[in-house]
N, C-alpha and C. Protein backbone atom coordinates (compact mmCIF):
# COMPACT_ATOMS: atom_id res chain seq x y z
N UNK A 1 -9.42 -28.55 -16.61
CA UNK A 1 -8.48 -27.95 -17.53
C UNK A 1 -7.80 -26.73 -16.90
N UNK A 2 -8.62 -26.31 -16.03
CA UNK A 2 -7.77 -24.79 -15.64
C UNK A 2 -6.42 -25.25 -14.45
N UNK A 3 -7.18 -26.36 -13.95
CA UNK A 3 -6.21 -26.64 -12.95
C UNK A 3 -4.69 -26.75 -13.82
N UNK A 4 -4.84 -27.50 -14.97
CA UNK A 4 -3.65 -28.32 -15.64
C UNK A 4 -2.87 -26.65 -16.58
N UNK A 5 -3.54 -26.11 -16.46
CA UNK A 5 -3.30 -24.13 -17.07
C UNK A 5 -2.07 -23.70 -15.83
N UNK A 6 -2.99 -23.76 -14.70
CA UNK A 6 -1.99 -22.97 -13.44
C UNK A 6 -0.83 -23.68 -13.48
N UNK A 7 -1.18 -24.82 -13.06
CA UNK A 7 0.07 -25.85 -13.37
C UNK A 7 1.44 -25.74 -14.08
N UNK A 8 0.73 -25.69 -15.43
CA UNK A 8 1.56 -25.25 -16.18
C UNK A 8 2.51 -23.86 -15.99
N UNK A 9 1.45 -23.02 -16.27
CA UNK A 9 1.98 -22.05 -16.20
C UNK A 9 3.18 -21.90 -14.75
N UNK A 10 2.57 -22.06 -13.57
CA UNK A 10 2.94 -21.88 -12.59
C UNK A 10 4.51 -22.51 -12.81
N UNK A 11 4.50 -24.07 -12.81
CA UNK A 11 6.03 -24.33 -13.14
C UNK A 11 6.49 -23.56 -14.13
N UNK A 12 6.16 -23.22 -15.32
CA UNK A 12 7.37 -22.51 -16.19
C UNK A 12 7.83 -21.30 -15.86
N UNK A 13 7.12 -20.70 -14.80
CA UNK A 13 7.37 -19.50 -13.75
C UNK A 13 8.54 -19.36 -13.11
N UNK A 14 7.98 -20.70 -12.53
CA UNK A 14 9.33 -21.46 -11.73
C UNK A 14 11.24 -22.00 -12.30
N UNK A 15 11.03 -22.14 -13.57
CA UNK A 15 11.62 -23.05 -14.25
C UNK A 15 13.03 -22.24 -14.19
N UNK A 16 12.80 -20.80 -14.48
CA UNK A 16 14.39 -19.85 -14.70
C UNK A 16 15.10 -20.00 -13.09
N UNK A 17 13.77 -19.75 -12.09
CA UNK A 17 14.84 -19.78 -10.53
C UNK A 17 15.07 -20.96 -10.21
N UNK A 18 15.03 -21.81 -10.76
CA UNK A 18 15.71 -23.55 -10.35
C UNK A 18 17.16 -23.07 -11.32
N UNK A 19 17.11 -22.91 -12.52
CA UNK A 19 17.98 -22.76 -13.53
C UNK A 19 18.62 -21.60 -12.75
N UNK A 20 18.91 -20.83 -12.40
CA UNK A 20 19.26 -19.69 -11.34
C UNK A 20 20.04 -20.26 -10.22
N UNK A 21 19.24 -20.82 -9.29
CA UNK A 21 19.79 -21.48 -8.40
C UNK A 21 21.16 -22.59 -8.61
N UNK A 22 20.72 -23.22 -10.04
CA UNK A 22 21.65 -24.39 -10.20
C UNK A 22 22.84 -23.90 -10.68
N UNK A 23 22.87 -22.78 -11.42
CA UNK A 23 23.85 -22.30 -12.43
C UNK A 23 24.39 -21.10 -12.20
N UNK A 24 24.21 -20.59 -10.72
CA UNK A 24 24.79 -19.42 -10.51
C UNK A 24 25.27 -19.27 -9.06
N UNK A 25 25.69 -18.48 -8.23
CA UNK A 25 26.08 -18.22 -6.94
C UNK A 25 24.81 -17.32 -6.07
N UNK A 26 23.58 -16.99 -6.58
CA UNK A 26 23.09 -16.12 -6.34
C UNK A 26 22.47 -16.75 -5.14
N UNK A 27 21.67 -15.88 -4.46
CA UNK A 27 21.35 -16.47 -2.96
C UNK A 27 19.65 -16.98 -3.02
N UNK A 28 19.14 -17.59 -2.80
CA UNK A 28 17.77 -17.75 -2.62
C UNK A 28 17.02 -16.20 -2.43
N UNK A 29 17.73 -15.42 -1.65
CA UNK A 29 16.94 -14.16 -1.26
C UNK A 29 16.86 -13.07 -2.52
N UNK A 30 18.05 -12.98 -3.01
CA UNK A 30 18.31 -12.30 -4.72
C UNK A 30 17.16 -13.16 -5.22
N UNK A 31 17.25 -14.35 -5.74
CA UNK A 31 16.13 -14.80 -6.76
C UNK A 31 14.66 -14.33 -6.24
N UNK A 32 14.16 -14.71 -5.09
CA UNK A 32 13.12 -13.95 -4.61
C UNK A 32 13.05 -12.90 -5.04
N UNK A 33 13.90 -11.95 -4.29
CA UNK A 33 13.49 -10.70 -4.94
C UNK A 33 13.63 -10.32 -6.23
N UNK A 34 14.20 -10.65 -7.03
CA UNK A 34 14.38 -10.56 -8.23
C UNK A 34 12.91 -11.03 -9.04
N UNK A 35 12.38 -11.76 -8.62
CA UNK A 35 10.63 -12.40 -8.94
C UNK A 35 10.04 -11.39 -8.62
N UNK A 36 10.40 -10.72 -7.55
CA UNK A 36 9.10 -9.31 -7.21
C UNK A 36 9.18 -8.39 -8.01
N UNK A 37 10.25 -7.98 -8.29
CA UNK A 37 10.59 -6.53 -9.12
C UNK A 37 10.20 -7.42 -10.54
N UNK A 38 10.61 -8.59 -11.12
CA UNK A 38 10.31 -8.45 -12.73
C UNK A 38 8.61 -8.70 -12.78
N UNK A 39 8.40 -9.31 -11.31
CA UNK A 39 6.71 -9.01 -11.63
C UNK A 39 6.15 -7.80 -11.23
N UNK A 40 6.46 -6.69 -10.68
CA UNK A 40 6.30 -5.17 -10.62
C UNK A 40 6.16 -4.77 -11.84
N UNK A 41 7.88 -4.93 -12.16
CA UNK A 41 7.73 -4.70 -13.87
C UNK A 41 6.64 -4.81 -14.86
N UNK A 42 6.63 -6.36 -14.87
CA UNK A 42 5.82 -6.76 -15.87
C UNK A 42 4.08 -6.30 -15.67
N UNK A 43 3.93 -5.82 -14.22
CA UNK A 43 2.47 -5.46 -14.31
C UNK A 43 2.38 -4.12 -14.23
N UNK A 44 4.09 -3.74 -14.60
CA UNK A 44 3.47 -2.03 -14.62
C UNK A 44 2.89 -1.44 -16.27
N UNK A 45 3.87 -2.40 -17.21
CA UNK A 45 4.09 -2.24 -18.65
C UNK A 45 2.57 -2.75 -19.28
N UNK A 46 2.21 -3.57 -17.87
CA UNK A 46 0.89 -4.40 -18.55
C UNK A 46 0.94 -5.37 -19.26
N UNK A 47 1.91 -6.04 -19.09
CA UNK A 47 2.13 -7.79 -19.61
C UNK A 47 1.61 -8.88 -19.05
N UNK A 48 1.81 -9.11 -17.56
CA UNK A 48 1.71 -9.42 -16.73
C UNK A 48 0.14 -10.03 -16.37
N UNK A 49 -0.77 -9.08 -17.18
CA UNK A 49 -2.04 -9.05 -16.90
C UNK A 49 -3.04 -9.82 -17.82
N UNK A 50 -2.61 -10.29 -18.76
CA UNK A 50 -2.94 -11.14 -19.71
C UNK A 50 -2.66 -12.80 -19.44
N UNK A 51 -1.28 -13.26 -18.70
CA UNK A 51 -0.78 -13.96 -18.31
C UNK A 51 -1.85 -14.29 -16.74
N UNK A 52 -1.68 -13.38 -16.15
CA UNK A 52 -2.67 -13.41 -14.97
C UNK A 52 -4.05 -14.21 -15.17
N UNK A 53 -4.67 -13.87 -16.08
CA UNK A 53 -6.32 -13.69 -16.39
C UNK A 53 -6.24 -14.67 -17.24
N UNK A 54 -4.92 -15.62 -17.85
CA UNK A 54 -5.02 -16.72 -18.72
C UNK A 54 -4.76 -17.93 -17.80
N UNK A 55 -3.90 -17.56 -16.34
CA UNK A 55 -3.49 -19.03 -15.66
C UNK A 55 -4.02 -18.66 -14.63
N UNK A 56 -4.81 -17.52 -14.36
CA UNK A 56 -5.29 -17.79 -13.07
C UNK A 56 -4.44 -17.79 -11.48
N UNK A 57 -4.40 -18.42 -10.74
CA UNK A 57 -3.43 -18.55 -9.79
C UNK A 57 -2.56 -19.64 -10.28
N UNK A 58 -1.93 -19.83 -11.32
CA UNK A 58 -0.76 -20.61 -11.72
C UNK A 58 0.05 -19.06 -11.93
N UNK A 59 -0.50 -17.98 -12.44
CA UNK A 59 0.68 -16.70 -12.33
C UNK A 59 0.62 -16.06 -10.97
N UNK A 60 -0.67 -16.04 -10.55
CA UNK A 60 -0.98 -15.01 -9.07
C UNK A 60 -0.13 -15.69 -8.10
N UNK A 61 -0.07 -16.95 -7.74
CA UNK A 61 0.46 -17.44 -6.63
C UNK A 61 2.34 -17.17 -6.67
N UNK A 62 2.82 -17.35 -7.26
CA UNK A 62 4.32 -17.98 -7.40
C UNK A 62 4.61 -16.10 -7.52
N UNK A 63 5.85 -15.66 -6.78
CA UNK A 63 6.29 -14.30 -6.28
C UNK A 63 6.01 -13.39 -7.66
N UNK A 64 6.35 -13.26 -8.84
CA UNK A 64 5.94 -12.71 -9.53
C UNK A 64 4.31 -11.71 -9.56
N UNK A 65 3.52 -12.91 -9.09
CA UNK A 65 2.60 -12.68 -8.97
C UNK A 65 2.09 -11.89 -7.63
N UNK A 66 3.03 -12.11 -6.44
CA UNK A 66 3.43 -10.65 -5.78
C UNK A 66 3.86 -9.21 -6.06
N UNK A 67 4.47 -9.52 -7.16
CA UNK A 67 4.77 -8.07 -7.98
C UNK A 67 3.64 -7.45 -8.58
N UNK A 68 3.42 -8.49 -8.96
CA UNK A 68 2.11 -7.74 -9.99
C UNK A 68 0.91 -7.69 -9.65
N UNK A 69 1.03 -7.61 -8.16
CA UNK A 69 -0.07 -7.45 -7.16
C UNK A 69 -0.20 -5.84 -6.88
N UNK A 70 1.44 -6.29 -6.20
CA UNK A 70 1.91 -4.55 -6.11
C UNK A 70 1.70 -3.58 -6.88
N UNK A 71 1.94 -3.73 -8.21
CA UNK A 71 2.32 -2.72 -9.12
C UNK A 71 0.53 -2.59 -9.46
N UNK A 72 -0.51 -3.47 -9.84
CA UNK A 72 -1.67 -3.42 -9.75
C UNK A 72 -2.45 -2.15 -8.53
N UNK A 73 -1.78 -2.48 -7.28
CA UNK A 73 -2.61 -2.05 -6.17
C UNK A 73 -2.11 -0.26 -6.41
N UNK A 74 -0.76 -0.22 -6.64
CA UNK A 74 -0.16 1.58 -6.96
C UNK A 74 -0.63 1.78 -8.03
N UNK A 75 -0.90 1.00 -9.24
CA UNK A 75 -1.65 2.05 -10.48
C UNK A 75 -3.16 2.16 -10.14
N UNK A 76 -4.20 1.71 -9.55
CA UNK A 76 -5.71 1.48 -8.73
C UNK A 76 -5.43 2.69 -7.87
N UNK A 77 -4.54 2.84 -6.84
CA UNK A 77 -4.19 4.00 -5.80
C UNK A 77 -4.16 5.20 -6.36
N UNK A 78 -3.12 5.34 -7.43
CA UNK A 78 -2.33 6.73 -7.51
C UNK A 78 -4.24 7.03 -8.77
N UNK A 79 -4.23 6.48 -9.20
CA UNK A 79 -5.24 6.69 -10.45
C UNK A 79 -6.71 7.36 -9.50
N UNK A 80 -7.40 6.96 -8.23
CA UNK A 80 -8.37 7.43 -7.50
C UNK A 80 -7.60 8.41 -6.35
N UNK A 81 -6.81 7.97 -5.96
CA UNK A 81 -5.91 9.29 -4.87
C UNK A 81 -4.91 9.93 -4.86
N UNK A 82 -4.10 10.03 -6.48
CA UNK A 82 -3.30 10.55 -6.46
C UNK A 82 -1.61 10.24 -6.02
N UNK A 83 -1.17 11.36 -5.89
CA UNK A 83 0.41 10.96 -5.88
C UNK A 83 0.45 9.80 -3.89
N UNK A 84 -0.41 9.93 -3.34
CA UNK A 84 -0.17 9.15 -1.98
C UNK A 84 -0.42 7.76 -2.21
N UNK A 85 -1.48 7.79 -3.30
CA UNK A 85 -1.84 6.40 -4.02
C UNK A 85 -0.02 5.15 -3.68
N UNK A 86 0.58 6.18 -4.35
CA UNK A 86 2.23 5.21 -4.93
C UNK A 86 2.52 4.58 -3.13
N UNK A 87 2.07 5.03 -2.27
CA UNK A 87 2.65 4.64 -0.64
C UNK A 87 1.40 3.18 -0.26
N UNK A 88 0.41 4.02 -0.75
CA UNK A 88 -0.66 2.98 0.21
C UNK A 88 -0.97 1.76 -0.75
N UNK A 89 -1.20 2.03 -1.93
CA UNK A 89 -1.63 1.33 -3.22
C UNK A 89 -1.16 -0.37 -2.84
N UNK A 90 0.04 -0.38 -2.94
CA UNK A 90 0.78 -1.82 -2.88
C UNK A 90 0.55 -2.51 -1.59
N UNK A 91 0.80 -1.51 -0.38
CA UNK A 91 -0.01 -2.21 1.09
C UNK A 91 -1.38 -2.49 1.43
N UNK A 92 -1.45 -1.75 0.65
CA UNK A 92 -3.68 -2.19 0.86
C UNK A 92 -3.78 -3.50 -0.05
N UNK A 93 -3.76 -3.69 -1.49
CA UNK A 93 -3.30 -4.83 -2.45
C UNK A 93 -2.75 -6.10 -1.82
N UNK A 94 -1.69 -6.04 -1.28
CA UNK A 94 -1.15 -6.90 -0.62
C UNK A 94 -1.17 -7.51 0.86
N UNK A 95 -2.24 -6.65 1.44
CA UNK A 95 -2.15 -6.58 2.93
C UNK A 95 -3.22 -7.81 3.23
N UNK A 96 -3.93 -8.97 2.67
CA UNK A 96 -4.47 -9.69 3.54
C UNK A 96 -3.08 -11.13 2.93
N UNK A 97 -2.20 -11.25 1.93
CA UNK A 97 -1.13 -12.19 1.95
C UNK A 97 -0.33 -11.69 2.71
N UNK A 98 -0.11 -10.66 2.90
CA UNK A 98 1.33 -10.35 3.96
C UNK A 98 0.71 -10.61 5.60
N UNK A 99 -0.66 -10.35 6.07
CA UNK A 99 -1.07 -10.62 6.90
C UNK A 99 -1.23 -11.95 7.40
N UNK A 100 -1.77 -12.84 5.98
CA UNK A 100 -1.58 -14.53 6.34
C UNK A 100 -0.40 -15.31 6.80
N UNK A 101 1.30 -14.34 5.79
CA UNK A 101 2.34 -14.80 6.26
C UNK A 101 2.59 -14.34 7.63
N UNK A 102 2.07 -13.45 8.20
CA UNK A 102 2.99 -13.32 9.33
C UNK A 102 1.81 -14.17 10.51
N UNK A 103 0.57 -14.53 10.05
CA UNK A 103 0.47 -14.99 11.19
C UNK A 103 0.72 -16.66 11.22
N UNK A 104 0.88 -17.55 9.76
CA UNK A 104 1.34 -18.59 9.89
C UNK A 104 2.87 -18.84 10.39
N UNK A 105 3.46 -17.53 10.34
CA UNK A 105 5.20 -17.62 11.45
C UNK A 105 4.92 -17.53 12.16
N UNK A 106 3.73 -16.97 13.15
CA UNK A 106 3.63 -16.77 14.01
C UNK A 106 3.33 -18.10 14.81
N UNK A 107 2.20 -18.87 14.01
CA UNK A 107 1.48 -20.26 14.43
C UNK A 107 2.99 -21.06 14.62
N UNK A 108 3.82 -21.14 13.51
CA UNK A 108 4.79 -21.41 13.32
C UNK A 108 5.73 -21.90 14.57
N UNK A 109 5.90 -19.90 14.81
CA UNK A 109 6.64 -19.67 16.27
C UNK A 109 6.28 -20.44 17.28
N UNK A 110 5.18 -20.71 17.47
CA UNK A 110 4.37 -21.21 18.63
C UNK A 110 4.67 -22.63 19.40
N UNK A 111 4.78 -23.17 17.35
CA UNK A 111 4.45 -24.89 17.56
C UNK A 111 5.76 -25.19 17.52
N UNK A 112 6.87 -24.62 16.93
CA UNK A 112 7.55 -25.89 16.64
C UNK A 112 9.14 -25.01 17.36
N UNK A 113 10.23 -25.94 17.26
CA UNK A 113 11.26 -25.53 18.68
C UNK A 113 12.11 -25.51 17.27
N UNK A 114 13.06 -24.10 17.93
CA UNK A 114 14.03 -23.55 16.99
C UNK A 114 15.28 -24.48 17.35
N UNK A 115 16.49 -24.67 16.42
CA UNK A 115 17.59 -24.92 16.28
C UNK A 115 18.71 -23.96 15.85
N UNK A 116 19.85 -24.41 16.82
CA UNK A 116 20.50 -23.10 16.33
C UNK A 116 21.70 -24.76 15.89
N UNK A 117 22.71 -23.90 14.63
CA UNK A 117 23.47 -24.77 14.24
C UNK A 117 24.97 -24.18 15.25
């Protein structure tokens, strides 16, 4: 059942940046980022966190759930260290996914042969 939760959830996550993509000019990189900041948002206000703890990685995985990683790791920071908290908070939080992406570009880099158009 939890699987069929993330699932869920996870696509209806998804559902506005397809609708985004189809119905507007905006760039793949805007919608991305636009997923980080409303999930910043949403886990600064504390919405975010209910949704989290109900789908599990159907909210954590999909970029939102990058936001509200972030905004998690700076309120944990600033709350035990203060105002330096707001710098380190979100890089410590986030630092073993940002570490996985860069070394699967890296594997990436390795294996496979670039094209230029």
């Amino acid at each position: 059942m939890n699987y069929l939760i993330s699932f869920l959830i996870g696509g209806l996550l998804c559902i506005p940046a397809q609708i985004l993509l189809d119905k507007t000019k905006l760039t793949n990189a805007r919608i991305l980022t636009l997923y980080v900041v409303v999930g910043v948002i949403l886990g600064g206000i504390g919405v975010y966190k209910p949704i989290a703890d109900f789908a599990s990685t159907g909210a954590t995985i999909p970029l939102t759930g990058f936001g509200y990683t972030l905004s998690k790791g700076v309120k944990e920071a600033v709350e035990s260290e203060g105002f330096i908290g707001i710098i380190k908070g979100g890089l410590i939080a986030t630092s073993t996914g940002i570490s996985f992406t860069l070394f699967v570009a890296l594997l990436t880099s390795l294996f496979c042969k670039s094209h230029t158009k």
